[in-house]
PDB file of N, CA and C in Angstrom:
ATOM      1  N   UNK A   1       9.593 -21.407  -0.191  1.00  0.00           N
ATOM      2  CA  UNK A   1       8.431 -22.266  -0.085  1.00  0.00           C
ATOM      3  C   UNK A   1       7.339 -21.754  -1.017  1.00  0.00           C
ATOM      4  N   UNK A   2       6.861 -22.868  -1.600  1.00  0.00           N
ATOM      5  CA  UNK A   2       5.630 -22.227  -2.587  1.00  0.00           C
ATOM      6  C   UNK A   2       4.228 -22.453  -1.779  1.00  0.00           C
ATOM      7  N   UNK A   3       3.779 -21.533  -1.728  1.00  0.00           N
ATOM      8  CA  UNK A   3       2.384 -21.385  -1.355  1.00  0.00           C
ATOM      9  C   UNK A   3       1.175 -21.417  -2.318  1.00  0.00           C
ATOM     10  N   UNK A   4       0.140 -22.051  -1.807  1.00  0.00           N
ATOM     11  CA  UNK A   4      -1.129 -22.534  -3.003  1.00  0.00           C
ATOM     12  C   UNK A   4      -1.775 -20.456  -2.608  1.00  0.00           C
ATOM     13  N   UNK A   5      -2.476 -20.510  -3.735  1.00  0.00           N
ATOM     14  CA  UNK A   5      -3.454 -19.234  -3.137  1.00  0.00           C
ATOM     15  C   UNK A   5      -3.979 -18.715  -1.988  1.00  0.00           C
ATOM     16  N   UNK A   6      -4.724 -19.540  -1.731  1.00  0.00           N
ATOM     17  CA  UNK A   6      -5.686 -19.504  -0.454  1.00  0.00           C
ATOM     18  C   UNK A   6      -4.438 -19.727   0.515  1.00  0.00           C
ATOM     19  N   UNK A   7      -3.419 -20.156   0.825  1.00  0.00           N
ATOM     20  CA  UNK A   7      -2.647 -19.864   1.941  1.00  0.00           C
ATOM     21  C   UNK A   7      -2.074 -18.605   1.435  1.00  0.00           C
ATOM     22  N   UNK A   8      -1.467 -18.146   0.469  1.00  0.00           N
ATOM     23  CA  UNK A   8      -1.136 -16.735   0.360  1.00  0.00           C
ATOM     24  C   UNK A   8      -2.367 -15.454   1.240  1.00  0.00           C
ATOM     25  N   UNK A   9      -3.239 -16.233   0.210  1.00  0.00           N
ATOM     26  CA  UNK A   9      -4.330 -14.899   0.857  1.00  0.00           C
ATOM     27  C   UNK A   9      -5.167 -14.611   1.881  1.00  0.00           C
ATOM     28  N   UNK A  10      -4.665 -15.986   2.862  1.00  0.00           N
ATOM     29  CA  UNK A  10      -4.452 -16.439   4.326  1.00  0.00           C
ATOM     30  C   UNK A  10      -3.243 -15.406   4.910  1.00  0.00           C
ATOM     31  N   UNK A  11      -2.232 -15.681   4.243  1.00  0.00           N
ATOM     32  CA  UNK A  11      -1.400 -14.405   4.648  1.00  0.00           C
ATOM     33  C   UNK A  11      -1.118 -13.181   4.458  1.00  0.00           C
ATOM     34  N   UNK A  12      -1.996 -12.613   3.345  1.00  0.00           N
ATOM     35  CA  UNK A  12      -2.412 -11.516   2.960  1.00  0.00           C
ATOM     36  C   UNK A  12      -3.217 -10.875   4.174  1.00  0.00           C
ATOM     37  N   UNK A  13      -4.042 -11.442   4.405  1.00  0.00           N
ATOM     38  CA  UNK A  13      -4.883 -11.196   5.714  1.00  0.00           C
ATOM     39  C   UNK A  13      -4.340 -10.809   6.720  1.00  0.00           C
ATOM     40  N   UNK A  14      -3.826 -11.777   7.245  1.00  0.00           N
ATOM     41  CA  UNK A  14      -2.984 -11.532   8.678  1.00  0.00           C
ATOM     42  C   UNK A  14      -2.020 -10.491   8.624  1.00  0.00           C
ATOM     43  N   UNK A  15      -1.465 -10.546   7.506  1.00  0.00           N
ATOM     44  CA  UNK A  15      -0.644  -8.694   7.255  1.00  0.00           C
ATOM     45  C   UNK A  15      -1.552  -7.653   7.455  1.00  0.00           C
ATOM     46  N   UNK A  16      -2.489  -7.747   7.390  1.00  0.00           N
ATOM     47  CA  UNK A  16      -3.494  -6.852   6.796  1.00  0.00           C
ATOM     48  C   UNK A  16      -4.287  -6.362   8.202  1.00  0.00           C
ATOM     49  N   UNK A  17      -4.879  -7.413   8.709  1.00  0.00           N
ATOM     50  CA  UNK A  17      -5.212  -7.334  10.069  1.00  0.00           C
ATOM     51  C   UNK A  17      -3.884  -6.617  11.093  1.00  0.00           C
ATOM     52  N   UNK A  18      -2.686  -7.478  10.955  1.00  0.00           N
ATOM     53  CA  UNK A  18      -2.082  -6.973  12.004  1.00  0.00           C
ATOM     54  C   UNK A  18      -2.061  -5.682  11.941  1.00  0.00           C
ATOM     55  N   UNK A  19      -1.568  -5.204  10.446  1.00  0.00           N
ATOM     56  CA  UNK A  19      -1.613  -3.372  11.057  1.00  0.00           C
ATOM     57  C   UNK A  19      -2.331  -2.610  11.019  1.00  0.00           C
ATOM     58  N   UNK A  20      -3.447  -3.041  10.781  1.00  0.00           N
ATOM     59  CA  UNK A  20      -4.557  -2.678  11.258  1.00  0.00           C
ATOM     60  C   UNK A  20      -4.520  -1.978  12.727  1.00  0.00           C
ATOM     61  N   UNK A  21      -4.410  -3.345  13.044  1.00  0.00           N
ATOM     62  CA  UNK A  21      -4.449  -3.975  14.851  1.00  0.00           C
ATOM     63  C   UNK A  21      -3.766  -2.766  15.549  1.00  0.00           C
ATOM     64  N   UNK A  22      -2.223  -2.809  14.784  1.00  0.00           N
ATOM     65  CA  UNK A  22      -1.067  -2.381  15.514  1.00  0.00           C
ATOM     66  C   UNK A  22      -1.535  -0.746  15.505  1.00  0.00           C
ATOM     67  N   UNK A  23      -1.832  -0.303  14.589  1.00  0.00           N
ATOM     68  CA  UNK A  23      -2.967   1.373  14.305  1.00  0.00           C
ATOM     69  C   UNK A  23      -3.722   1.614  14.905  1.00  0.00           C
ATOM     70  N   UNK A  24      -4.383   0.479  15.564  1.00  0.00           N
ATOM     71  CA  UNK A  24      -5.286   0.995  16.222  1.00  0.00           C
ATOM     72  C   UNK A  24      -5.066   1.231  18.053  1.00  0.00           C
ATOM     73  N   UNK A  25      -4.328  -0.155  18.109  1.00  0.00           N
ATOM     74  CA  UNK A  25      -4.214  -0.144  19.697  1.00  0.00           C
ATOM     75  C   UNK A  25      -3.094   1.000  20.287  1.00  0.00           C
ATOM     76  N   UNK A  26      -2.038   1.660  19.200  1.00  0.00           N
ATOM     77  CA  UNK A  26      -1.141   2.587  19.484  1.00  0.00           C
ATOM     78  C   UNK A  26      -1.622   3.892  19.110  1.00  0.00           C
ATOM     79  N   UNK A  27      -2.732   3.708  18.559  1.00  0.00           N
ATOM     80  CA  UNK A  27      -3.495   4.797  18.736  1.00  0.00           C
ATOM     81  C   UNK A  27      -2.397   5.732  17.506  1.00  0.00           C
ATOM     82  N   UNK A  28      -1.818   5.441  16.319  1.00  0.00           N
ATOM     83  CA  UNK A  28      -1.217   6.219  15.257  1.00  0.00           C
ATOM     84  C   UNK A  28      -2.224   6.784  14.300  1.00  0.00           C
ATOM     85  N   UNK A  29      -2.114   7.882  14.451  1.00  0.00           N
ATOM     86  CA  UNK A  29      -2.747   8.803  13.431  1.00  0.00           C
ATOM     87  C   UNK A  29      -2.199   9.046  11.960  1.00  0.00           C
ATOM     88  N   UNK A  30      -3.232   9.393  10.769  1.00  0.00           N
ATOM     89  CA  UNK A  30      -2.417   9.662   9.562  1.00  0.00           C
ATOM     90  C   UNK A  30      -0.970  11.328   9.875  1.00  0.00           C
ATOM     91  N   UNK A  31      -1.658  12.167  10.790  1.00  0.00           N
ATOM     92  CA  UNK A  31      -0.489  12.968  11.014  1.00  0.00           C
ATOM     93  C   UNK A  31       0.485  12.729  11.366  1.00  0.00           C
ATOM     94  N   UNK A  32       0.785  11.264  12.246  1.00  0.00           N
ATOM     95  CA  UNK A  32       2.038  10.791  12.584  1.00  0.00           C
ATOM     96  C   UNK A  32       2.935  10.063  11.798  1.00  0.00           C
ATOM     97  N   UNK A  33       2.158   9.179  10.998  1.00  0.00           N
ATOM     98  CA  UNK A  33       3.020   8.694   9.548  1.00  0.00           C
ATOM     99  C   UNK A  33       3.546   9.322   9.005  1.00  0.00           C
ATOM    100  N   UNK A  34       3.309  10.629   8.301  1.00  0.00           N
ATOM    101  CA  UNK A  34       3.383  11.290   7.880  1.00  0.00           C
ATOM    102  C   UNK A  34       4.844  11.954   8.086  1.00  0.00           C
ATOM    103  N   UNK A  35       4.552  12.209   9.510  1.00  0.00           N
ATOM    104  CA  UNK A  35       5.961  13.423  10.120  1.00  0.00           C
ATOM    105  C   UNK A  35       7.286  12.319  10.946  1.00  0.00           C
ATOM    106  N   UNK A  36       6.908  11.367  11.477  1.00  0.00           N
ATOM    107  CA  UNK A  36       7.589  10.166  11.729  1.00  0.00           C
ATOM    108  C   UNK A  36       8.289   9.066  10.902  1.00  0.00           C
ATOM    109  N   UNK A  37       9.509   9.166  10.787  1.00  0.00           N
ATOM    110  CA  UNK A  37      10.275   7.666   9.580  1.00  0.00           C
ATOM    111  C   UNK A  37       9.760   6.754  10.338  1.00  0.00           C
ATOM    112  N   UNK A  38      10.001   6.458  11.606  1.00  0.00           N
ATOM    113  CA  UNK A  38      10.117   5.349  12.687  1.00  0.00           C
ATOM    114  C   UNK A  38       8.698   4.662  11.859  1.00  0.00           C
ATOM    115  N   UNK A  39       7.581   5.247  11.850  1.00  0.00           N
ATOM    116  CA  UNK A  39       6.499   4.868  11.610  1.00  0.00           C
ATOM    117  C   UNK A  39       6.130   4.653   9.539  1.00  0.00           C
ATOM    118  N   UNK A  40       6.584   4.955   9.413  1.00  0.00           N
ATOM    119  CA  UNK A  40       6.604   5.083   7.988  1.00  0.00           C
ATOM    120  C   UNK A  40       7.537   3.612   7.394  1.00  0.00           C
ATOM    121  N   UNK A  41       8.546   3.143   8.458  1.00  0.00           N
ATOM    122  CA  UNK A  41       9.289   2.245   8.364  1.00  0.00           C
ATOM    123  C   UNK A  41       8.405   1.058   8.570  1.00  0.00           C
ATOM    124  N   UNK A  42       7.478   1.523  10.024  1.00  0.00           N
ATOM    125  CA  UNK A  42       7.104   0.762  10.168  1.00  0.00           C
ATOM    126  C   UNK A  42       5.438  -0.116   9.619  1.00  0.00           C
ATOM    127  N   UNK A  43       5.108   0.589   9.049  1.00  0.00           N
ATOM    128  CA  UNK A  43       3.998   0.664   8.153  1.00  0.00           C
ATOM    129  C   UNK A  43       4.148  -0.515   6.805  1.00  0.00           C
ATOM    130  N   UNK A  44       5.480   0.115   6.023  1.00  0.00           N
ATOM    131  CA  UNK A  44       5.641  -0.512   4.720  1.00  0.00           C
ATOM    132  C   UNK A  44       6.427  -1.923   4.637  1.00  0.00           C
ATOM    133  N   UNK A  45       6.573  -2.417   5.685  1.00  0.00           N
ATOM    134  CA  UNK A  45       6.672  -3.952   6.189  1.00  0.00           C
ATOM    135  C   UNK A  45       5.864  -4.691   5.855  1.00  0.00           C
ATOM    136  N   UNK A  46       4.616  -4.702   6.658  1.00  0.00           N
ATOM    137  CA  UNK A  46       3.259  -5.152   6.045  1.00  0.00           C
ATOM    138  C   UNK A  46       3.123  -4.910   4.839  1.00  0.00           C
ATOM    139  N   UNK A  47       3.175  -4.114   4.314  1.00  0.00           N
ATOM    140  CA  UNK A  47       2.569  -3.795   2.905  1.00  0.00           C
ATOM    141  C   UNK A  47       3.742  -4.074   2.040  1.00  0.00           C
ATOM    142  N   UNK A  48       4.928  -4.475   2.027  1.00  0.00           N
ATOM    143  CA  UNK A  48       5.826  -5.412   0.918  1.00  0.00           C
ATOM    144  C   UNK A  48       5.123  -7.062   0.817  1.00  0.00           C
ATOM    145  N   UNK A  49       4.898  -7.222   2.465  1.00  0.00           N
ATOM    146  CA  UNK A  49       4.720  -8.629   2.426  1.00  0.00           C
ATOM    147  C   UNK A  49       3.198  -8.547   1.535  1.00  0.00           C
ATOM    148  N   UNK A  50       2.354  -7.867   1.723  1.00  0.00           N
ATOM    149  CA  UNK A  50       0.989  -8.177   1.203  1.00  0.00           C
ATOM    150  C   UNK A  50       1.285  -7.970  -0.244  1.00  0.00           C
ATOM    151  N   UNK A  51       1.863  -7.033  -0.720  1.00  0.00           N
ATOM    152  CA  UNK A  51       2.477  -6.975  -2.047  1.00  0.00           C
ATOM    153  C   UNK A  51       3.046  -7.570  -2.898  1.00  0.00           C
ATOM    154  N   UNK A  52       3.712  -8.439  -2.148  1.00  0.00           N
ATOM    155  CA  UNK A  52       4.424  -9.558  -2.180  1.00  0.00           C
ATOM    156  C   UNK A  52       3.610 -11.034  -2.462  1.00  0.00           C
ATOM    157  N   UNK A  53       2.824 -11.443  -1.969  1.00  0.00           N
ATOM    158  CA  UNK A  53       1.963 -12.555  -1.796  1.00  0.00           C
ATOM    159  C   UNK A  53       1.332 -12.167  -3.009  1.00  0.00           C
ATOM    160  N   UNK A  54       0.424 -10.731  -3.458  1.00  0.00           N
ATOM    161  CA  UNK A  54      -0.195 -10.567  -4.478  1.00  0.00           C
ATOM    162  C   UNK A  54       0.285 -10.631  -5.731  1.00  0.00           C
ATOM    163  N   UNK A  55       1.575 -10.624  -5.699  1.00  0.00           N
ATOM    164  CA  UNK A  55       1.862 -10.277  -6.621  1.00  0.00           C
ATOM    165  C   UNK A  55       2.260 -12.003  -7.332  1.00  0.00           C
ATOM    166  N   UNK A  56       2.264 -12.930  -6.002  1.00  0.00           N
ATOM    167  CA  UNK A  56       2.616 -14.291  -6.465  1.00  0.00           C
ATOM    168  C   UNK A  56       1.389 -15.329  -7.069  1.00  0.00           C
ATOM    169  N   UNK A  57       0.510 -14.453  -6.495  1.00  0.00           N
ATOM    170  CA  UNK A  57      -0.800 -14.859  -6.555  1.00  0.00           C
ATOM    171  C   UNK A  57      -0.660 -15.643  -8.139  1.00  0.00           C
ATOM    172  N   UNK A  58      -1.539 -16.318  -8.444  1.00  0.00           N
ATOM    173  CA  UNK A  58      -1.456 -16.846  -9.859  1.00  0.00           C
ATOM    174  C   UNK A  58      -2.568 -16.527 -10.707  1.00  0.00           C
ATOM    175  N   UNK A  59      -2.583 -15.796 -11.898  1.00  0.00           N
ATOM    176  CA  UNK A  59      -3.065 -15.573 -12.800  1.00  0.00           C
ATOM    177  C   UNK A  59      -4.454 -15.888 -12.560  1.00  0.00           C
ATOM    178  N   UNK A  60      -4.841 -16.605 -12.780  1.00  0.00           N
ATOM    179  CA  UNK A  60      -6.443 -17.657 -12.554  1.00  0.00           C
ATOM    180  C   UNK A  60      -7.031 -17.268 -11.248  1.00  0.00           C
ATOM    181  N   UNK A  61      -6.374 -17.060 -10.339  1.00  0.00           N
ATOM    182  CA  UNK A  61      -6.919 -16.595  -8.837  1.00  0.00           C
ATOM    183  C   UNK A  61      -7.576 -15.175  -9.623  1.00  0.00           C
ATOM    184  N   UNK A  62      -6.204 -14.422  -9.522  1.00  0.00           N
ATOM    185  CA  UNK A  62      -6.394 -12.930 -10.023  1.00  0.00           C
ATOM    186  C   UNK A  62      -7.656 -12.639 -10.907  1.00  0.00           C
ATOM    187  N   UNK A  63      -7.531 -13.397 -12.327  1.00  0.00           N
ATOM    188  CA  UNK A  63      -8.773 -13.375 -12.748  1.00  0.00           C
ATOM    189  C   UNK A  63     -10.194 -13.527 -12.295  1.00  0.00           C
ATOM    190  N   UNK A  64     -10.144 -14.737 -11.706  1.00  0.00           N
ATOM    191  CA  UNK A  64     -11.773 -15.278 -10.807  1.00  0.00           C
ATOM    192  C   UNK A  64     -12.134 -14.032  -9.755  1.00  0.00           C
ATOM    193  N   UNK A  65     -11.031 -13.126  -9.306  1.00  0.00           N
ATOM    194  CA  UNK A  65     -11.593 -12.205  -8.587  1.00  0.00           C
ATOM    195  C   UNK A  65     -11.335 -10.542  -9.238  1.00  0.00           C
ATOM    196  N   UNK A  66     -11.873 -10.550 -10.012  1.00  0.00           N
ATOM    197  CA  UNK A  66     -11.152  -9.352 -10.793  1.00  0.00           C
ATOM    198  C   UNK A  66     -11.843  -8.064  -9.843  1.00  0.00           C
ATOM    199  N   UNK A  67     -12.856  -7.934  -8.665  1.00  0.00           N
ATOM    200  CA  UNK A  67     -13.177  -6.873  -8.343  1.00  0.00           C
ATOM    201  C   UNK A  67     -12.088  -6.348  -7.032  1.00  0.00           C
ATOM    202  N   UNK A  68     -11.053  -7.174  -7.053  1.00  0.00           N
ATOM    203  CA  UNK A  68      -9.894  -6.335  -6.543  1.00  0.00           C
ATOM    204  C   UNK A  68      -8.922  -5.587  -7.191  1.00  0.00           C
ATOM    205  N   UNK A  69      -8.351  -4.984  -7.083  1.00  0.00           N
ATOM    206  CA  UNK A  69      -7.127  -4.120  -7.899  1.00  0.00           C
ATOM    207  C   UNK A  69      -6.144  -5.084  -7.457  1.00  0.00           C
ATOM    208  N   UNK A  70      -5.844  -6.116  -7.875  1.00  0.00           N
ATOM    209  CA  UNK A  70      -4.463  -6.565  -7.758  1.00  0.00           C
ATOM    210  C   UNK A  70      -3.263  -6.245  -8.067  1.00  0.00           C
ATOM    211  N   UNK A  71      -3.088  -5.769  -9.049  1.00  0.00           N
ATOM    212  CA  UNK A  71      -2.088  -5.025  -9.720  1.00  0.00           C
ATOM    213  C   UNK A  71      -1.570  -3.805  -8.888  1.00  0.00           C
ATOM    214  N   UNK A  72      -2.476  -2.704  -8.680  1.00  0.00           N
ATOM    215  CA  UNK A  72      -2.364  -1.834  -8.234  1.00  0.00           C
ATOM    216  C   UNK A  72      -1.163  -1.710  -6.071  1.00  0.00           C
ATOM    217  N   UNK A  73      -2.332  -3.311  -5.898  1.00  0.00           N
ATOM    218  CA  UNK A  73      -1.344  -4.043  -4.699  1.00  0.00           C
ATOM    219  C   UNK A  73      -0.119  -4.012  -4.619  1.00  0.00           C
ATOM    220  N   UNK A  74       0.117  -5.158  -5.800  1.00  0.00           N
ATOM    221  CA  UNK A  74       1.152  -5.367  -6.091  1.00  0.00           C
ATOM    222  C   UNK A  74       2.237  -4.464  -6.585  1.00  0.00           C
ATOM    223  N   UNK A  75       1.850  -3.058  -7.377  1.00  0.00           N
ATOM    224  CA  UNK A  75       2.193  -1.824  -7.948  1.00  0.00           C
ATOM    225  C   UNK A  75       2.647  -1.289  -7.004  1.00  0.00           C
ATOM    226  N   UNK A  76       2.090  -1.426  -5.917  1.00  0.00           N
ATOM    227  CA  UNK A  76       2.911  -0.224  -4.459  1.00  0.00           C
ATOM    228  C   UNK A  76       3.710  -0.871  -3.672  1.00  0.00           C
ATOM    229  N   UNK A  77       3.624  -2.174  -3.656  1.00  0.00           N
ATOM    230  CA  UNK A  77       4.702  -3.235  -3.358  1.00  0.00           C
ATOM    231  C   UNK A  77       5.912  -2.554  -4.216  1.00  0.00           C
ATOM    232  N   UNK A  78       6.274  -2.816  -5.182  1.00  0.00           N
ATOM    233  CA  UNK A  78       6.976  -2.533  -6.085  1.00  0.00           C
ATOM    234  C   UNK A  78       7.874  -1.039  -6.094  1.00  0.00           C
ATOM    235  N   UNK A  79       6.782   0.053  -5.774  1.00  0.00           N
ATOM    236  CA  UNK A  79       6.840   1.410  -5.669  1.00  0.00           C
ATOM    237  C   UNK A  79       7.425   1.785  -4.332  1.00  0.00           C
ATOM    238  N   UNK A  80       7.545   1.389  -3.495  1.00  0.00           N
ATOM    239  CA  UNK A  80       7.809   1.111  -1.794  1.00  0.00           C
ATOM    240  C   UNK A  80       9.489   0.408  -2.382  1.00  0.00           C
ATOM    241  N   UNK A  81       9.521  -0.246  -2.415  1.00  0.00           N
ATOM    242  CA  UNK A  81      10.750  -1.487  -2.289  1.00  0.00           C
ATOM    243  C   UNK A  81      12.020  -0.753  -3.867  1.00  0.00           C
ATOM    244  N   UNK A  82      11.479  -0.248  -4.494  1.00  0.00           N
ATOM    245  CA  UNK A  82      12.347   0.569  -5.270  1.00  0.00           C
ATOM    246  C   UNK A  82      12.415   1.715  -5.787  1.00  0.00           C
ATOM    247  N   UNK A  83      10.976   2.638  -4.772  1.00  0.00           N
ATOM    248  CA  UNK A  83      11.477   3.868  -5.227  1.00  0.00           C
ATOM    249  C   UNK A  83      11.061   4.548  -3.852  1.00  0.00           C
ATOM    250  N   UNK A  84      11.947   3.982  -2.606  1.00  0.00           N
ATOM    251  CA  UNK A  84      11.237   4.300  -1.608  1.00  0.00           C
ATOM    252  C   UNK A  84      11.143   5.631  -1.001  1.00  0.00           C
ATOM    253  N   UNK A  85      12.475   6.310  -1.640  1.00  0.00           N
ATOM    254  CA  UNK A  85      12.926   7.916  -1.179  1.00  0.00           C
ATOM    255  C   UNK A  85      11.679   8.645  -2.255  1.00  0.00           C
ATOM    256  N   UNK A  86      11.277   8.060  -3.190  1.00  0.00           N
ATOM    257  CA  UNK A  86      10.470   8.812  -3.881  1.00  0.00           C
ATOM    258  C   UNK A  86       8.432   8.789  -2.908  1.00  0.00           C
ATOM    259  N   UNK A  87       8.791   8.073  -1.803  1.00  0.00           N
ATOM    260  CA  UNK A  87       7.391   7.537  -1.436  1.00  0.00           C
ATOM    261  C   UNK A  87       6.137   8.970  -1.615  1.00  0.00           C
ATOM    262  N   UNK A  88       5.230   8.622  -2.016  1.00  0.00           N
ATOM    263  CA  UNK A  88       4.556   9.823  -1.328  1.00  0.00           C
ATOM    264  C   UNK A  88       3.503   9.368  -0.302  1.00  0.00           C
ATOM    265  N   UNK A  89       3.828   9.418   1.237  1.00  0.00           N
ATOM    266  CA  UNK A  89       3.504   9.299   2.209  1.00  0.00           C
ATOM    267  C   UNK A  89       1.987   9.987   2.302  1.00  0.00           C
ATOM    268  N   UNK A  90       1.527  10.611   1.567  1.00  0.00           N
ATOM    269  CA  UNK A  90      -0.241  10.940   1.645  1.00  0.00           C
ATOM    270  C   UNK A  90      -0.755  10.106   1.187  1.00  0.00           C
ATOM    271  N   UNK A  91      -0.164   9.497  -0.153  1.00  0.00           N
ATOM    272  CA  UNK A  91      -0.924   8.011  -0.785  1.00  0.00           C
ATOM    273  C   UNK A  91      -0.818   6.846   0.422  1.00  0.00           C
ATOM    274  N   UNK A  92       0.293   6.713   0.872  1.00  0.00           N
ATOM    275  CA  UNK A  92       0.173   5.539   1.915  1.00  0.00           C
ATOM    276  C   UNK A  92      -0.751   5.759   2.899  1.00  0.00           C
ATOM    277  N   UNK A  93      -0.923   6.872   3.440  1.00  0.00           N
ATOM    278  CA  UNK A  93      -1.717   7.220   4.680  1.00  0.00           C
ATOM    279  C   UNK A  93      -3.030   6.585   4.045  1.00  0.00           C
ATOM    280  N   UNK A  94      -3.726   7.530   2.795  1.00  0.00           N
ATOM    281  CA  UNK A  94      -4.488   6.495   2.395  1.00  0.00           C
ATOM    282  C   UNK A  94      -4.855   5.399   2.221  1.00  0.00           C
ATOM    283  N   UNK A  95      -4.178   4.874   1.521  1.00  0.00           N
ATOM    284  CA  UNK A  95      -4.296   3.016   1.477  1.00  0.00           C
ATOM    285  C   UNK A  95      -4.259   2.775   2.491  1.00  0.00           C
ATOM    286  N   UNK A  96      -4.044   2.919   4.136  1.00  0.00           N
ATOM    287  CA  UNK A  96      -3.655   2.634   5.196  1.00  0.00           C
ATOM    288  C   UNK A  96      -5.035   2.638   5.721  1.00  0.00           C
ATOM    289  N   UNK A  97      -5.301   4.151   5.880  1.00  0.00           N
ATOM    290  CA  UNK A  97      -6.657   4.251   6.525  1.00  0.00           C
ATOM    291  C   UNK A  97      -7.856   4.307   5.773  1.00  0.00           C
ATOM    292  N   UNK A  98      -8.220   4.337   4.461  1.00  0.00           N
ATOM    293  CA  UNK A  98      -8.778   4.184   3.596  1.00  0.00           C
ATOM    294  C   UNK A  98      -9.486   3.388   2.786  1.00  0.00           C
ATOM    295  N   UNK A  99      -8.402   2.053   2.232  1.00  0.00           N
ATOM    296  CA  UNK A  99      -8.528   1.016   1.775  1.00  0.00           C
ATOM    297  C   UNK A  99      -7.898  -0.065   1.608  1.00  0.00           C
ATOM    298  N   UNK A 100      -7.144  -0.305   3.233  1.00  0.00           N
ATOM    299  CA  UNK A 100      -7.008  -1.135   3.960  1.00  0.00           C
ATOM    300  C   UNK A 100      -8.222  -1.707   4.470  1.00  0.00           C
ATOM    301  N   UNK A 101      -9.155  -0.916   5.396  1.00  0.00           N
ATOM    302  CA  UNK A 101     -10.448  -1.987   5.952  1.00  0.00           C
ATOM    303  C   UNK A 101     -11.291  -2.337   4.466  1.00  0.00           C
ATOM    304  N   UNK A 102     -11.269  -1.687   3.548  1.00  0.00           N
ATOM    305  CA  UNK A 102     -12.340  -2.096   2.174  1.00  0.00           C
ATOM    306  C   UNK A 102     -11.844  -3.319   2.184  1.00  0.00           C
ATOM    307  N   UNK A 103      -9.913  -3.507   1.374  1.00  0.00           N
ATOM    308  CA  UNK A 103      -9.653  -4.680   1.474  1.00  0.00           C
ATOM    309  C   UNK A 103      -9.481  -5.718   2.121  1.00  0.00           C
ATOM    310  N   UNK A 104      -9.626  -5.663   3.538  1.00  0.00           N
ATOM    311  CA  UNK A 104      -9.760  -7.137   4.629  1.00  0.00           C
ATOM    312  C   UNK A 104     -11.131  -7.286   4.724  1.00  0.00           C
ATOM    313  N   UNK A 105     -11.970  -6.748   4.582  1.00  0.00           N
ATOM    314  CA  UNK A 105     -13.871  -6.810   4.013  1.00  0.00           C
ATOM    315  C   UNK A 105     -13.641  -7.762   2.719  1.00  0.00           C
ATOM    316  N   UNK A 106     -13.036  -7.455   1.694  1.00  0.00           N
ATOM    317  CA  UNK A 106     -12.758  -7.862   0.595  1.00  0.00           C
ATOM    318  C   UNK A 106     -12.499  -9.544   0.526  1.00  0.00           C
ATOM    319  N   UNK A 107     -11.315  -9.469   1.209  1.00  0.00           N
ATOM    320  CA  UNK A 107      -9.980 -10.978   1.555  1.00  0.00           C
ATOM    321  C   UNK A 107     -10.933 -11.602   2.133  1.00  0.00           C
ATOM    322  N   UNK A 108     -11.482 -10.883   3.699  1.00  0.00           N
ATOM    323  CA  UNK A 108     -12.015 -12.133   4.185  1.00  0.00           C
ATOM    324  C   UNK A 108     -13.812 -13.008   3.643  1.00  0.00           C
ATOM    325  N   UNK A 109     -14.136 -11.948   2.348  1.00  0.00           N
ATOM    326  CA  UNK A 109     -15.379 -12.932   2.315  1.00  0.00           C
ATOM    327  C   UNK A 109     -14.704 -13.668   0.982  1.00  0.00           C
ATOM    328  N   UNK A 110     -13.745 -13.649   0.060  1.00  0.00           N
ATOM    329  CA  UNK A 110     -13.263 -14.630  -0.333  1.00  0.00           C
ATOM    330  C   UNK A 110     -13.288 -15.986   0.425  1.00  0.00           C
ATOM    331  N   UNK A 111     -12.107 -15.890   0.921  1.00  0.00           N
ATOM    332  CA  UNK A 111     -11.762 -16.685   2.140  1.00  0.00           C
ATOM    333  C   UNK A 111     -13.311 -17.406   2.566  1.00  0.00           C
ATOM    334  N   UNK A 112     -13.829 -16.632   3.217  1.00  0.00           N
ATOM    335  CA  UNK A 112     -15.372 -17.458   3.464  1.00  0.00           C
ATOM    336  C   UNK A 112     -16.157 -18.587   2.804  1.00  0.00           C
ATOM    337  N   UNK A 113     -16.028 -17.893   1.336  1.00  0.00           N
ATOM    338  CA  UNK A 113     -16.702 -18.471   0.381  1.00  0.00           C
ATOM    339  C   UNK A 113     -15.668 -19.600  -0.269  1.00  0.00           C
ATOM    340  N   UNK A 114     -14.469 -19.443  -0.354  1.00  0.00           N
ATOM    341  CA  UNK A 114     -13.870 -21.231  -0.809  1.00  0.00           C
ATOM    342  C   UNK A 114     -14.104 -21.972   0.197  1.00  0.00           C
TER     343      UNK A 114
END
């Protein structure tokens, strides 16, 4: 199914939120990602799909918002899904707890503003 932008980055969101969500209410720490596959498995789910959507995103979107790193999104999408034994699990913890909430701050005042 092809998706217009704004429903992609409708679902960018909701990836984004959920594990958020799911981090917070289970109460997972960056030390547990870390030392846990179970969780590490379960982490980079969300983040193919958001990777995924960004990366479908179309040119002209990407541009009109250039103060996101899209690429970089889409780059760990990529980095996850084919070099996953190579992961380095401190970078994810980051993006996780780091700049994950920057980017749903980010998504959702897009979103606002179309």
């Amino acid at each position: 199914m092809k998706y217009s932008d704004e429903q992609r980055l409708e679902k960018i969101l909701n990836y984004a939120l959920r594990l958020q969500d799911y981090i917070s209410e289970k109460n997972i720490t960056k030390e547990k990602i870390l030392e846990e596959i179970e969780l590490q498995w379960l982490v980079t789910t969300p983040l193919y799909n958001i990777g995924e959507h960004v990366y479908n995103l179309s040119k002209e979107y990407k541009e009109s918002h250039k103060n996101i790193e899209w690429n970089m999104i889409a780059g760990l999408r990529h980095r996850l899904v084919h070099d996953y034994e190579g992961t380095n699990w401190n970078i994810i913890v980051e993006v996780i707890f780091e700049e994950l909430p920057i980017f749903i701050e980010q998504i959702q005042k897009i979103l606002e503003n179309e």
